[in-house]
Protein backbone atom coordinates (compact mmCIF):
# COMPACT_ATOMS: atom_id res chain seq x y z
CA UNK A 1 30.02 -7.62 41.69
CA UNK A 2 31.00 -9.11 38.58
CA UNK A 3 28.43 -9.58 35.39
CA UNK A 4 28.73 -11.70 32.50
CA UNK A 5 27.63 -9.96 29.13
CA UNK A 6 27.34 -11.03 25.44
CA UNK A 7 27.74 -9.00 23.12
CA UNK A 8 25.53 -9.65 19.26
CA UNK A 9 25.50 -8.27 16.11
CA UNK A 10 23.23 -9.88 13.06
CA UNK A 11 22.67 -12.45 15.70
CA UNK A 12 26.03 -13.54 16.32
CA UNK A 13 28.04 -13.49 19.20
CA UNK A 14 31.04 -11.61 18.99
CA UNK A 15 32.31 -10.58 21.89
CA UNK A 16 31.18 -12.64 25.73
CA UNK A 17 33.10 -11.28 28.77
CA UNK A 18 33.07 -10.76 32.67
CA UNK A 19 32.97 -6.74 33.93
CA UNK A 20 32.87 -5.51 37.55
CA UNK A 21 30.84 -3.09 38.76
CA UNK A 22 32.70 0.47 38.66
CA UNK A 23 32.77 0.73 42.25
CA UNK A 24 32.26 -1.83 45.06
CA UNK A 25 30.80 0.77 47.40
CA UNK A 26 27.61 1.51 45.13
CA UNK A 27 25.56 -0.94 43.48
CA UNK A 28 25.89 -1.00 39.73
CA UNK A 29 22.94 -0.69 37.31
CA UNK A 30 22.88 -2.97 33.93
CA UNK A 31 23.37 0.32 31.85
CA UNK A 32 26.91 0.66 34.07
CA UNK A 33 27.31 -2.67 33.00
CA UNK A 34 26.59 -2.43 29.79
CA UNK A 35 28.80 0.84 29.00
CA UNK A 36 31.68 -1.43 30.71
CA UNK A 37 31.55 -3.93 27.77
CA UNK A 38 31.18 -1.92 24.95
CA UNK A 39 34.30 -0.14 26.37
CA UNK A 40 36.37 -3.34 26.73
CA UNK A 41 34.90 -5.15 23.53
CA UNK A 42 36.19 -1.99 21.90
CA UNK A 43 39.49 -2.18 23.17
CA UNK A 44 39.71 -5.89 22.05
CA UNK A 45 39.14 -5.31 18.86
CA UNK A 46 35.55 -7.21 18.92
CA UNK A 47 33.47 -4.53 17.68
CA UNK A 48 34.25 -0.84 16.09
CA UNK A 49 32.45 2.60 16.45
CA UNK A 50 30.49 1.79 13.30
CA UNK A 51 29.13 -1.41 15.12
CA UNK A 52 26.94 1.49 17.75
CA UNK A 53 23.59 0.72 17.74
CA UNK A 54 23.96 -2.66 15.74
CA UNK A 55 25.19 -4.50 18.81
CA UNK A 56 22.41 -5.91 21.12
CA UNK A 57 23.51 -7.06 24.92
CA UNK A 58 22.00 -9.97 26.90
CA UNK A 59 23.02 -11.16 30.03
CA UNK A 60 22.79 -15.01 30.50
């Protein structure tokens, strides 16, 4: 299944993407979810290591 998250920081969205669950066998929980974004908002260049624990996640 595939989750939309938001990523915020000083309430501002910076980074809003789609991530599937790591495997389709075994339901995901939001923290698997979660741990998917911050990975690929990293790799996009949305947020950096300094931004841990500034960042707040919502799903809509």
């Amino acid at each position: 299944m595939e989750r939309e998250v938001i990523l915020v920081r000083d309430g501002v969205a910076v980074w809003r993407g789609f991530v599937k669950a790591p495997s389709p066998s075994t339901p995901a929980s939001a923290r698997d979810y979660l741990d998917l974004a911050w990975r690929k908002a990293l790799d996009e260049g949305a947020v950096t290591a300094e931004d841990a624990g500034r960042v707040q996640f919502r799903f809509p």
